[in-house]
Structure formats: structure tokens, C-alpha cells
Protein backbone atom coordinates (compact mmCIF):
# COMPACT_ATOMS: atom_id res chain seq x y z
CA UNK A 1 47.92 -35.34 -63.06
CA UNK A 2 50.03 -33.13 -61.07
CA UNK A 3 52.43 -30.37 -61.95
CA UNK A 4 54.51 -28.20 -60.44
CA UNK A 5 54.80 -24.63 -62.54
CA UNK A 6 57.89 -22.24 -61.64
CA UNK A 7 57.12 -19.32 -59.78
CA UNK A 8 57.92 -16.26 -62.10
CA UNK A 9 60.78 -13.92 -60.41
CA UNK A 10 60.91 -11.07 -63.14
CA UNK A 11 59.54 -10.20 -66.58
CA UNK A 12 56.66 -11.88 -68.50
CA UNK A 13 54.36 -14.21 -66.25
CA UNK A 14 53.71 -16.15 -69.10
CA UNK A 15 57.18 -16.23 -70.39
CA UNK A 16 57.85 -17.69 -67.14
CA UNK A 17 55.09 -20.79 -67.72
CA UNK A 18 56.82 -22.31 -70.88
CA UNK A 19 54.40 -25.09 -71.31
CA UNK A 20 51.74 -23.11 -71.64
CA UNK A 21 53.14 -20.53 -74.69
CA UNK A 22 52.42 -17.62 -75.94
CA UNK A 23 49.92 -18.39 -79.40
CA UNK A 24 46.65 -17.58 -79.51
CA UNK A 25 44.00 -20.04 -78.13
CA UNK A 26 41.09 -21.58 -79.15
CA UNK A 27 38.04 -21.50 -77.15
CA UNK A 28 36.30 -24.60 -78.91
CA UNK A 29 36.20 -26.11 -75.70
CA UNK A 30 33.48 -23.86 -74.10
CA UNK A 31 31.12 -24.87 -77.22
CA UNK A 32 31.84 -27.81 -78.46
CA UNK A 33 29.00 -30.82 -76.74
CA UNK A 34 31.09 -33.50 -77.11
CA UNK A 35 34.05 -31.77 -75.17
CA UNK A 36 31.09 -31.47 -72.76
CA UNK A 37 30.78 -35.07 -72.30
CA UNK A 38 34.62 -35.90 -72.03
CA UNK A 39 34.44 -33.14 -68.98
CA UNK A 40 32.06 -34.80 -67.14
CA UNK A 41 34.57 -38.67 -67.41
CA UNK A 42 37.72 -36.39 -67.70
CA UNK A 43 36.84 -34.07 -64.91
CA UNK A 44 33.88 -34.22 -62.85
CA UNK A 45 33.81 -37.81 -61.92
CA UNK A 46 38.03 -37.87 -61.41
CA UNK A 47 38.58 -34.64 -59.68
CA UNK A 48 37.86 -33.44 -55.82
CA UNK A 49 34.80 -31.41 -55.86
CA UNK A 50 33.93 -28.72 -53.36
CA UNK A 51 30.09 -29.36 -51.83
CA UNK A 52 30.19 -27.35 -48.80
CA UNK A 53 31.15 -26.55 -45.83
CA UNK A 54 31.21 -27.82 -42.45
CA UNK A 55 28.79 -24.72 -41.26
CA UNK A 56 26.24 -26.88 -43.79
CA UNK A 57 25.70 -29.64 -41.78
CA UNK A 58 25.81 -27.53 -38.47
CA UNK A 59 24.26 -30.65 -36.00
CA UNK A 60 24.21 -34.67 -36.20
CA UNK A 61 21.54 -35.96 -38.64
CA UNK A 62 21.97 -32.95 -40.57
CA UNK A 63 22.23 -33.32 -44.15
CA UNK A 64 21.89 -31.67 -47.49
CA UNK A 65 21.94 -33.49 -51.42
CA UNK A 66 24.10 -32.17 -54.12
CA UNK A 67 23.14 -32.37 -58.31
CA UNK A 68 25.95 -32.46 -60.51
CA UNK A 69 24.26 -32.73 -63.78
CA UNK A 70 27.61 -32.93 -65.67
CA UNK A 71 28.65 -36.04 -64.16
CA UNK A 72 24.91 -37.38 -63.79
CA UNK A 73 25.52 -37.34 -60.17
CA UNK A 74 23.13 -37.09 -57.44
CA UNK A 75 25.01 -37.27 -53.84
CA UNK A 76 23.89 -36.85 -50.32
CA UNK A 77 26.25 -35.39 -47.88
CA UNK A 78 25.23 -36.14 -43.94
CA UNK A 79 26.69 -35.47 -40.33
CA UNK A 80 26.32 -38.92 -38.87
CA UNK A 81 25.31 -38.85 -34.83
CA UNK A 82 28.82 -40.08 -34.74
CA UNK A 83 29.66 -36.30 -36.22
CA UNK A 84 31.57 -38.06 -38.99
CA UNK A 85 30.96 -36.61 -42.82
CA UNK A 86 29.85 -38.90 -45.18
CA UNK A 87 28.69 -38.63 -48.88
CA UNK A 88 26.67 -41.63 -50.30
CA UNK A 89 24.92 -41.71 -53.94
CA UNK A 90 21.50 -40.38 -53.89
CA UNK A 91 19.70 -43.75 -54.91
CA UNK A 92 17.84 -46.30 -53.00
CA UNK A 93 19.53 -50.10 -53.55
CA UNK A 94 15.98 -51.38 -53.79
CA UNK A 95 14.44 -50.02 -57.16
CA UNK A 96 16.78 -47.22 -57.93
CA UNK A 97 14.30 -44.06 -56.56
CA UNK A 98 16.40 -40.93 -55.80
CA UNK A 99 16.58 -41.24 -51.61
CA UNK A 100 15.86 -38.03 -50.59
CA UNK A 101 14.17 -35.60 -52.37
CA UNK A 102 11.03 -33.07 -51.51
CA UNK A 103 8.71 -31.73 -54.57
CA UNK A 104 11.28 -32.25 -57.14
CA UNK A 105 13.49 -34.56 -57.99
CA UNK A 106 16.04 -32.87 -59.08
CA UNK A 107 16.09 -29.33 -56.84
CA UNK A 108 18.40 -29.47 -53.76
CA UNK A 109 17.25 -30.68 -50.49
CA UNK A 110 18.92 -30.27 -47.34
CA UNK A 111 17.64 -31.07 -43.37
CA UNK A 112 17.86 -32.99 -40.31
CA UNK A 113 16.50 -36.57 -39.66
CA UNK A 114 17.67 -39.88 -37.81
CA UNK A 115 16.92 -42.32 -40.94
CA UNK A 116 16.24 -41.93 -44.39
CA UNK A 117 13.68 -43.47 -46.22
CA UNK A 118 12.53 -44.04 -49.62
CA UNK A 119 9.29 -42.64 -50.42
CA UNK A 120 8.73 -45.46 -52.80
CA UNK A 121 8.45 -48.93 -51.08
CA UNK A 122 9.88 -47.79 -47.28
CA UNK A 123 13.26 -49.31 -46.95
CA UNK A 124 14.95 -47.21 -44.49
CA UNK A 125 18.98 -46.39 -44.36
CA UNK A 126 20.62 -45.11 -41.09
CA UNK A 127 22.76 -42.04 -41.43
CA UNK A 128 25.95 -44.39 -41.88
CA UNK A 129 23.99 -45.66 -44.76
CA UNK A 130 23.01 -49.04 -43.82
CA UNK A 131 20.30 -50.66 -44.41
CA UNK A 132 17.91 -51.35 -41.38
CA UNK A 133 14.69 -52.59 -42.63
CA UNK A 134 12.99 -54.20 -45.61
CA UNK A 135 9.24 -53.62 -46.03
CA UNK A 136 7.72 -57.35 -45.97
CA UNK A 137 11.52 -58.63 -45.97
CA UNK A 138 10.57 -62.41 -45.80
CA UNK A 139 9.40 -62.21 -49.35
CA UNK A 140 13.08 -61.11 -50.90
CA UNK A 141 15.36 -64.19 -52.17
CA UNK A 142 18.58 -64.27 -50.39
CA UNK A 143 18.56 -60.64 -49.80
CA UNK A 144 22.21 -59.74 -48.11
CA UNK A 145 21.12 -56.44 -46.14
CA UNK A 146 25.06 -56.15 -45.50
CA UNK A 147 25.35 -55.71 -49.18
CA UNK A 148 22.62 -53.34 -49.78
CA UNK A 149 24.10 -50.32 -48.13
CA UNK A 150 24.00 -46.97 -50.06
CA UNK A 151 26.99 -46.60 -52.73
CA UNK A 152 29.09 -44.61 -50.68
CA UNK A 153 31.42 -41.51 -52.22
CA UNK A 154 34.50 -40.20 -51.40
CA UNK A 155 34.77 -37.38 -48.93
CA UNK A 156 36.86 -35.44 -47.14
CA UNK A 157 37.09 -31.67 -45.64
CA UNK A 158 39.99 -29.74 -45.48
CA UNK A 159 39.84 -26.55 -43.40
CA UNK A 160 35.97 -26.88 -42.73
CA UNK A 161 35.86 -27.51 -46.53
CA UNK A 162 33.74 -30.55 -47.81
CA UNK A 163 34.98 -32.26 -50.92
CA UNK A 164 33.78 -35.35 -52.85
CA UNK A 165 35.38 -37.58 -55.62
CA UNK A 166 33.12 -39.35 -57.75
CA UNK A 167 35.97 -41.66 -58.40
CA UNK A 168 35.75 -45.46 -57.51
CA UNK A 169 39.77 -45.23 -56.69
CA UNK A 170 41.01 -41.52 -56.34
CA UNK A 171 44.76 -41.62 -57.36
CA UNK A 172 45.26 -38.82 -54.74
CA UNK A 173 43.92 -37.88 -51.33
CA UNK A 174 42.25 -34.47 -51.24
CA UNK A 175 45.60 -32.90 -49.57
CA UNK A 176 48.04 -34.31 -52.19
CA UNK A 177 45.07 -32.65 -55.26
CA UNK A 178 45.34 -29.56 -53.26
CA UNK A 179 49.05 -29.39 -53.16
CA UNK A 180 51.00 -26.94 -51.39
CA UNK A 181 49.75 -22.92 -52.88
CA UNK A 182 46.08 -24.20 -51.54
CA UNK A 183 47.48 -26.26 -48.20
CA UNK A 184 49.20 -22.75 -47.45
CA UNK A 185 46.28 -21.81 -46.28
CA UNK A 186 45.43 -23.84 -44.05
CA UNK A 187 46.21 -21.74 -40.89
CA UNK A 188 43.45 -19.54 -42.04
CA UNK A 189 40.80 -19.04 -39.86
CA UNK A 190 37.87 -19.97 -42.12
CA UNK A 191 35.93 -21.38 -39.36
CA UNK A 192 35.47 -17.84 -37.83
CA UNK A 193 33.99 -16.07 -40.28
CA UNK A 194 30.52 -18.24 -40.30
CA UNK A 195 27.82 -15.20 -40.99
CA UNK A 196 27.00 -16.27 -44.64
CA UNK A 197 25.20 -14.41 -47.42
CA UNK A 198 24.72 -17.43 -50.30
CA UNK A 199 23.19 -16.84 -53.83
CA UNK A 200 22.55 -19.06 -56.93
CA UNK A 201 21.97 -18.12 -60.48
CA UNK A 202 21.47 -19.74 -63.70
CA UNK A 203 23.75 -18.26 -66.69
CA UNK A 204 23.80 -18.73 -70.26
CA UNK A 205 27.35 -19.60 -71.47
CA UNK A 206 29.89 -22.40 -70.42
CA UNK A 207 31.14 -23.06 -66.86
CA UNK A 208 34.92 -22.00 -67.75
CA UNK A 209 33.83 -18.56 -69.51
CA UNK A 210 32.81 -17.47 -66.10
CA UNK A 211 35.65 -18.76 -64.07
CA UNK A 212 37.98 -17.10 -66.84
CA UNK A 213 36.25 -13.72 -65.74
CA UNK A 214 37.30 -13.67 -62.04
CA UNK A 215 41.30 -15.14 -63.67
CA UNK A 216 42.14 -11.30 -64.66
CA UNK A 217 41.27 -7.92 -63.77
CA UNK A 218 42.53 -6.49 -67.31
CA UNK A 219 38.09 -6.40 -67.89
CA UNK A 220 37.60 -4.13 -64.71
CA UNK A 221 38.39 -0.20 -66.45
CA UNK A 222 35.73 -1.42 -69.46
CA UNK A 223 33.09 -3.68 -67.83
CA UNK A 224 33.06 -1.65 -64.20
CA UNK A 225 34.04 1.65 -64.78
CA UNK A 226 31.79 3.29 -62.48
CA UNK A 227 33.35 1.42 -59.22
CA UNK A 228 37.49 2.50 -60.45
CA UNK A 229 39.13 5.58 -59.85
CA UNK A 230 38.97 8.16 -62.56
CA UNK A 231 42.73 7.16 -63.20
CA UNK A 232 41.82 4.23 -63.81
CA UNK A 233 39.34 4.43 -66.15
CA UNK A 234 41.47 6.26 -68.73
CA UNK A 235 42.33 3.66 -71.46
CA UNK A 236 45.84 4.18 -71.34
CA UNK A 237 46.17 3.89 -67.22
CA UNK A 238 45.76 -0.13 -67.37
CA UNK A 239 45.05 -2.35 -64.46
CA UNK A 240 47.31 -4.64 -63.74
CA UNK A 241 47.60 -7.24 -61.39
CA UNK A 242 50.73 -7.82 -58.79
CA UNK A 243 51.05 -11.39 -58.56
CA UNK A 244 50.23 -14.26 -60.73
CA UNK A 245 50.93 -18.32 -59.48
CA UNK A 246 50.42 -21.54 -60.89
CA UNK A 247 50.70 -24.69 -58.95
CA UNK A 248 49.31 -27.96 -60.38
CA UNK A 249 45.79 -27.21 -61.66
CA UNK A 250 45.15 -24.57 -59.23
CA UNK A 251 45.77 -20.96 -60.03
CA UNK A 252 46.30 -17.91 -57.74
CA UNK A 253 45.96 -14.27 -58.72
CA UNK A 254 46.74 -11.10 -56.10
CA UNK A 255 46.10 -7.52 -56.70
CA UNK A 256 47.35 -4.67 -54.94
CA UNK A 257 44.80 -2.23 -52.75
CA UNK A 258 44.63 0.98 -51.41
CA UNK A 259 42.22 1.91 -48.21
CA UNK A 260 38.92 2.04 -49.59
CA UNK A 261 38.20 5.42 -47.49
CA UNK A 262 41.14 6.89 -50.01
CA UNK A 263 39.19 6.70 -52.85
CA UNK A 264 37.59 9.67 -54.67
CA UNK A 265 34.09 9.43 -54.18
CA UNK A 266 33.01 9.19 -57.71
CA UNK A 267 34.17 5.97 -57.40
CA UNK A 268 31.68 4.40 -54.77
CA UNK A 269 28.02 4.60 -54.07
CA UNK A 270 26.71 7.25 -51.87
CA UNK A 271 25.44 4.14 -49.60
CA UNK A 272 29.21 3.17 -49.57
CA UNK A 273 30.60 5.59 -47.66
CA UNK A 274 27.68 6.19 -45.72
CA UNK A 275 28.00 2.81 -44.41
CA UNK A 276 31.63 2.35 -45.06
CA UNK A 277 31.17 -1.02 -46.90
CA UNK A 278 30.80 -2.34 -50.30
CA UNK A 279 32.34 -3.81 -53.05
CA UNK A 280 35.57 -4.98 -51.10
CA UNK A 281 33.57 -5.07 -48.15
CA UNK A 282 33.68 -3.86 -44.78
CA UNK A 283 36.06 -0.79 -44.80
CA UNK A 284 36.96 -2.19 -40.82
CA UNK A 285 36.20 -5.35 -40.20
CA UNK A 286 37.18 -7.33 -36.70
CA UNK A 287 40.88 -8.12 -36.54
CA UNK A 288 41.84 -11.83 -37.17
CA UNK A 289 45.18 -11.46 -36.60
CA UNK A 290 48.25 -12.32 -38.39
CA UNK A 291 47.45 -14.27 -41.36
CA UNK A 292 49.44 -17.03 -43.08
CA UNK A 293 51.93 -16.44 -45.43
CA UNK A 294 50.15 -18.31 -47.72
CA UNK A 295 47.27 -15.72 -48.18
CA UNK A 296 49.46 -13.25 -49.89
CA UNK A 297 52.57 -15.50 -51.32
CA UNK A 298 53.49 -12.85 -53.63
CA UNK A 299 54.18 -10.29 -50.64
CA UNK A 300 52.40 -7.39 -52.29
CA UNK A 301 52.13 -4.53 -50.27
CA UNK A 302 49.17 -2.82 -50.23
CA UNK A 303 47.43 -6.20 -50.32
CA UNK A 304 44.14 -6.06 -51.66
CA UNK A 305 42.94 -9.63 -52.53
CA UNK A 306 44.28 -12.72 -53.38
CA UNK A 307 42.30 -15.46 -55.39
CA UNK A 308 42.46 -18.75 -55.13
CA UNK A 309 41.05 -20.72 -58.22
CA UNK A 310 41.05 -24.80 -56.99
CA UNK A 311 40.54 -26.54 -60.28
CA UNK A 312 38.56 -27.61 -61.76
CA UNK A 313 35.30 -25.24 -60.68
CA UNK A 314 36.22 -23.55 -57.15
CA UNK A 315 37.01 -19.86 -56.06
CA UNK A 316 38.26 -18.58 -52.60
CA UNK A 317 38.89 -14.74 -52.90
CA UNK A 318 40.30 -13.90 -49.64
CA UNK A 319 39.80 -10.49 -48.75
CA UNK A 320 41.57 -10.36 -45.01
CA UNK A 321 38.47 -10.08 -42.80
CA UNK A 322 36.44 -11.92 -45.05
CA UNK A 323 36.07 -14.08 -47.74
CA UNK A 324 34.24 -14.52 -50.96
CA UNK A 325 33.16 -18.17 -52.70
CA UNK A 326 32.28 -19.47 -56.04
CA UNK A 327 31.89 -22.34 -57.68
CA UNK A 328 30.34 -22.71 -61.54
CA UNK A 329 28.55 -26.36 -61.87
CA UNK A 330 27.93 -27.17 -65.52
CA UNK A 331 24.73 -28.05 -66.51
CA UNK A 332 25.05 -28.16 -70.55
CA UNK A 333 27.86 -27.15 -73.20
CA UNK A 334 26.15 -23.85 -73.11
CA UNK A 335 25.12 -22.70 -69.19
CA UNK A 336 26.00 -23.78 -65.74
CA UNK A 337 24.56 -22.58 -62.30
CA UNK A 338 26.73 -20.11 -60.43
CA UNK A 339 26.96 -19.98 -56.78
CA UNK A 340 28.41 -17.02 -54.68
CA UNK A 341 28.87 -17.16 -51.41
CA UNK A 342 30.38 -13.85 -48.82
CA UNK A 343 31.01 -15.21 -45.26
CA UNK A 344 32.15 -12.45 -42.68
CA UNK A 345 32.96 -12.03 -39.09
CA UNK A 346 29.54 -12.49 -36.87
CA UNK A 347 28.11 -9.13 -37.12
CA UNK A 348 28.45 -7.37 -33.40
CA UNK A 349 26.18 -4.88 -33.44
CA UNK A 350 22.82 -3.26 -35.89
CA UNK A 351 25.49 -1.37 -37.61
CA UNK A 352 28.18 -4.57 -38.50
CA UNK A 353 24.80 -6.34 -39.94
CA UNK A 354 24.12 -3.30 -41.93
CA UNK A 355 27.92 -3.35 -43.56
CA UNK A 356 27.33 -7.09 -44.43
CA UNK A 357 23.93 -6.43 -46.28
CA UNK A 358 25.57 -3.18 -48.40
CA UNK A 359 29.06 -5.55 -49.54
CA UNK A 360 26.62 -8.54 -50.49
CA UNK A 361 24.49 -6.03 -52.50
CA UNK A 362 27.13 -4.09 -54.34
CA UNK A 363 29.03 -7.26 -54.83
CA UNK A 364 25.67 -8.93 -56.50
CA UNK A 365 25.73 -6.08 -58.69
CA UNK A 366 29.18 -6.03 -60.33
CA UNK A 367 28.54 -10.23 -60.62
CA UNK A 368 26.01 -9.76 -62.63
CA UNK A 369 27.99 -7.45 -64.79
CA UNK A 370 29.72 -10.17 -65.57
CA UNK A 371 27.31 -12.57 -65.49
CA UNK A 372 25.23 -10.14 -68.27
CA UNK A 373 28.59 -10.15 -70.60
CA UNK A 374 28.48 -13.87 -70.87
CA UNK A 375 25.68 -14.55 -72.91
CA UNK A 376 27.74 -12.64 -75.53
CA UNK A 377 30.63 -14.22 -75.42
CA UNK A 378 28.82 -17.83 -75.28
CA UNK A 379 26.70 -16.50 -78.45
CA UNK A 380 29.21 -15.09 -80.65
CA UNK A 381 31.94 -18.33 -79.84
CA UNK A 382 28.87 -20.86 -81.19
CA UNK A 383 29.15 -18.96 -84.74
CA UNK A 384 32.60 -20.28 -85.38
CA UNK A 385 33.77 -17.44 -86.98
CA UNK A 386 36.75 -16.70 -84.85
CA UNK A 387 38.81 -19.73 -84.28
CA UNK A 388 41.96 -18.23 -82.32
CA UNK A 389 41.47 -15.14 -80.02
CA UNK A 390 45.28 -13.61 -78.53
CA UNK A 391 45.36 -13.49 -74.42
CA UNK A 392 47.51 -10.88 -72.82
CA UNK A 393 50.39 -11.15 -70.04
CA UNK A 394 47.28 -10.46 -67.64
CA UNK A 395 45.36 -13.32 -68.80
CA UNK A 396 48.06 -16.11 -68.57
CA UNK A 397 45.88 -17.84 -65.93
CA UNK A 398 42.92 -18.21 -68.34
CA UNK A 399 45.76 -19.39 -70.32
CA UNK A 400 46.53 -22.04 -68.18
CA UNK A 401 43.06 -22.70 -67.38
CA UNK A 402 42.13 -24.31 -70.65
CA UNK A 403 45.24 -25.87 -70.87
CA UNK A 404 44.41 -27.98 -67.58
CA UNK A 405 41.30 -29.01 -69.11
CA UNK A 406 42.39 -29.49 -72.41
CA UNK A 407 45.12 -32.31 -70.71
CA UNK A 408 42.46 -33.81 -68.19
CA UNK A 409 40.55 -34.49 -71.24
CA UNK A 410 43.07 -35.88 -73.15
CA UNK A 411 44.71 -38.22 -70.62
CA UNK A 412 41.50 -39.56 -70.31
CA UNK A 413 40.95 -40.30 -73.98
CA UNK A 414 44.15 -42.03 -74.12
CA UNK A 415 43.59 -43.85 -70.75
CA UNK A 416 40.01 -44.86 -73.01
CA UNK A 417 42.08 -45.72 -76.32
CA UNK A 418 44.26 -47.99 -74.09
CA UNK A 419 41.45 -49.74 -72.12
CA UNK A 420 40.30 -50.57 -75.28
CA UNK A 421 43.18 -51.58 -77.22
């Protein structure tokens, strides 16, 4: 499902989103475990999922395995010796024993081979995933190797990219789900900035409560006080945002930024200007040139960052000279795994490296600010009391947020009803 949402010119942003009103909204979906469920049909095994990227699978034969508990999915993504990408379910066609796995089943793998082959009875798959040998094959009835290949998925990258759709028959390709505020980017030179700092954590509350943090900015004077300017921080300053978008299920939000260097320096770790890095990075990173349009659409000037939220579980904060990543995997109606990754520039010398190290720090740090608030807001939305909580102008994309997921679901309920009927 597919919509195009105006692009606001003045006023309210979410005046300027009529579909999505201006009531109060319930957050029953981020507690309720049968809403759970329908996410995983609605959702997870309809929409193009972000694995990876291309830097992943850096050589032929290289590989690595995906778990996406929500959709009780298990998929292995591999760089054939062709160099093609390919995603195949995670199960031998023989007895049904997860193909590749180390220790534990269910922790993520990830390597380098010719083959694969199943550590239960030895048939082997090539990296095209077809099978090439039987153990003691003369004893099979009719077996039609042809037709025993892994169960292949769908994949595709888009600007180094990997995405999957658990879908037998994806109504769209990945391009047309991406539509034209992602595909704006695609001049972006992603495949430049390859030095990677990657991090996973575990957090107790639903996937969208996270996501819905990183949607508005209106939390930053209260929850991060110590990294604002004193301005700032006064109650009555605000924060606000300069650019809001909606386009399909994907949501875009762009703030204004001064020079980091300009700030007080109250309002920055001593190891932050020491090293001139930290929570929006390097103060100077390597030039990349003119960038797209498409990275600031809203032509906001100073641009600080713009994010890009590609529904349903995928984050691309784009920061000029480097880039930030997230992507919140659900793992039960109450916590999901988080994973962060900052890619820069190749550092060029002791003291570039050094820069890198301080931004992924600091930036760990404020995450987990958030991450800490969570819990909260997951414990206090199980009690029920509050059924309807008011969102400000600044929040309209958490706004439209659960209203994407509230529609996935229920075009898939009806598509149910009418399979049935």
C-alpha cells in the first residue's frame, strides 16, 4: 500500500497530513500480543527488509544469516563466486536442520566458504543454493535434486543496501517500496564511507517505541540536557525541528545546525573539543562533495541532519560526511534488539581514527539515554491506565508512524476475512 502525502508549504505539519488528524492516539499497539502477531503477517513477511550492506559480504563465498524472530524467519544472505546477492531460507530440504549455524542455533553467523553443508546428515548446497550431493543418494525414492534447492528469498540492494522480502509474490520491487523521498538519495555516496563502528543491544519495550524516539527532537532539552546549549535547555526556548516529510510509509525529519566549534562549552565533553568530535561527529570530516538534493529536501540552511525513517524498522541519519544506521527487529510484544551502526570516511591518519572512536562513544551514550527511558514507557503503557496520550506538531511523524502500521495490519485482516469468505 502506497501513498503519496502532500508536502506541507506553511503552517501546521500535521494540519498539512489530513489523513492522519489531529486526536489523541492510542498506543495499544506497542502492547497488545496479538497486534504482535498480525505484525509479523501484516508487516514483516510483506514488507522490504534492510539486512545489510554490500561492505557485509566484502568477497565471493562470503556470507552472513539473519534471525527475524517476528516473522519466524531464519535467512542466509551470500555473495555467490558469480558476485551475485542471494538470500535463501536458512533450512536444509532434507530434514529441516537450520543450514548454517555455529554453537547456537539461533545467534548470527556470518563467513566465507565454497559449499554449505548440513551438520546433520551432509547434504551439501553450492552458494547458488543447489543441491550437489546426497549422502548414500541411491537409497532416496525418486529424489528430484533439481527440486531440492534451498527456498530462495527475495533480494535486492539499492545503493549498496541489501533488502529481503519474505513475500512469496512482492506486489512491488524494492525501488517502487522505496518511492521517490528515499530514491532521492541515491546519488549519495554511501559506498565511500565504509569504516564502520556496529553495536547491538537488547531493550525492554516494543520495536516502534524506539523508532518513535529518533521521529522528534521535542525529547532532546529534557532527556539530554547536558549535550544542548544553555538556551536551549530553558523550558520555554523549545526545540524545534525545520522540516518534516511524509512519502508513502517512509518518513523524513531535518533539523537545522550550527558549527559544532560555536557552541558554548558547557555543552560538550572536555574530550569533545579536545578531539573536535562527538555527538554529531567529526567537527571536519573529508569533503564528499556536492550532495544530492535529496539529502536536505527541505533546503534548511544551516543543515544539521536529515533522517530518513524507511518503514517499517530502518533509519539512515545522514549527517554530510557521515552517516548513522538503525534498525529495531522485534523479538516479542514487549522488546526488540536494536542495532546502530556509524560508518565514516576511512580514517587518514592516528588522529581521524581517534575522532571516529570519540563520535561512536558519545553517540553510544545519548542512545542509551534513550534506550534507559524505554523500559518506562513500555511498563507504564502495559497498565492500561492511559488509553489516549495527545502528540504535538513536532511529533506528527510518530503520528504517522502508527498510522502506517495500524493500516498494514488492517489490510491484511481484511485481505484474511476475504480469503476466507
Amino acid at each position: 500500500m502506497q501513498r503519496i502525502w502532500p508536502k506541507p508549504i506553511e503552517g501546521s505539519w500535521t494540519e498539512h497530513y489530513p489523513e492522519l488528524g489531529t486526536d489523541p492516539i492510542s498506543f495499544e499497539d506497542s502492547v497488545s500480543p496479538e497486534f504482535y502477531e498480525l505484525e509479523g503477517e501484516a508487516i514483516f513477511k510483506r514488507a522490504w527488509l534492510n539486512v545489510g550492506r554490500i561492505e557485509d559480504l566484502s568477497r565471493n563465498g562470503s556470507y552472513f544469516t539473519k534471525e527475524i524472530d517476528i516473522a519466524k524467519a531464519s535467512v542466509l544472505v551470500v555473495r555467490g563466486l558469480d558476485g551475485q546477492i542471494r538470500a535463501f531460507h536458512n533450512v536444509c530440504r532434507h530434514r529441516g536442520n537450520k543450514l548454517v549455524w555455529n554453537d547456537y542455533p539461533r545467534v548470527e553467523v556470518k563467513g566465507a566458504c565454497r559449499q554449505f553443508t548440513c551438520k546433520y546428515h551432509g547434504w551439501r548446497y553450492n552458494l547458488e543454493g543447489d543441491l550437489t550431493f546426497v549422502q548414500q543418494e541411491e537409497e532416496f525414492f525418486d529424489l528430484d535434486k533439481d527440486a531440492s534447492s534451498l527456498a530462495s528469498v527475495h533480494c535486492d540492494v539499492w545503493n549498496g543496501f541489501i533488502f529481503i522480502n519474505l513475500d512469496a509474490e512482492p506486489p512491488q520491487t524494492l525501488r517502487e517500496f522505496l518511492g521517490p523521498m528515499i530514491t532521492a538519495l541515491d546519488d549519495y555516496p554511501f559506498g565511500r564511507i565504509t569504516e564502520r563502528y556496529d553495536f547491538v543491544g537488547d531493550n525492554n519495550s516494543n520495536w516502534k517505541l524506539f523508532a518513535d524516539a529518533f521521529q522528534e527532537y521535542y525529547h532532546v532539552p529534557s532527556l539530554h540536557p547536558q549535550q544542548v546549549p544553555s538556551a536551549v535547555r530553558d523550558p520555554n526556548a523549545g526545540f524545534v525541528c525545520a522540516y518534516f516529510q511524509c512519502d508513502g510509509p517512509h518518513r523524513l525529519v531535518s533539523t537545522a545546525g550550527a558549527r559544532r566549534w560555536t557552541q558554548p562549552p558547557e555543552s560538550m565533553y572536555p574530550i569533545e573539543r579536545a578531539t573536535r568530535s562527538g555527538l554529531v561527529g567529526p567537527w571536519e570530516s573529508p569533503d564528499l562533495g556536492e550532495l544530492p538534493a535529496g539529502v536536505n529536501p527541505g533546503g534548511v540552511e544551516p543543515w544539521g541532519i536529515s533522517n530518513f525513517q524507511i518503514f517499517p524498522n530502518i533509519e539512515i541519519l545522514i549527517y554530510g560526511g557521515w552517516y548513522l544506521h538503525y534498525r529495531y527487529w522485534p523479538t516479542s510484544p514487549s522488546s526488540h534488539r536494536f542495532e546502530a551502526t556509524l560508518a565514516f570516511q576511512p580514517a587518514r591518519s592516528v588522529r581521524e581514527r581517534v575522532e571516529h572512536e570519540v563520535a561512536t562513544v558519545v553517540f553510544k551514550e545519548f542512545a542509551l539515554q534513550d534506550a534507559g527511558m524505554l523500559g518506562g514507557t513500555q511498563a507504564a503503557l502495559e497498565t492500561g491506565v492511559v488509553k489516549e496520550f495527545p502528540l504535538s506538531d513536532q511529533e506528527v511523524l510518530v503520528r504517522h508512524f502508527h498510522r502506517i502500521v495500524g493500516d498494514w495490519v488492517a489490510d491484511h485482516r481484511r485481505a484474511t476475512m476475504e480469503i476466507v469468505l
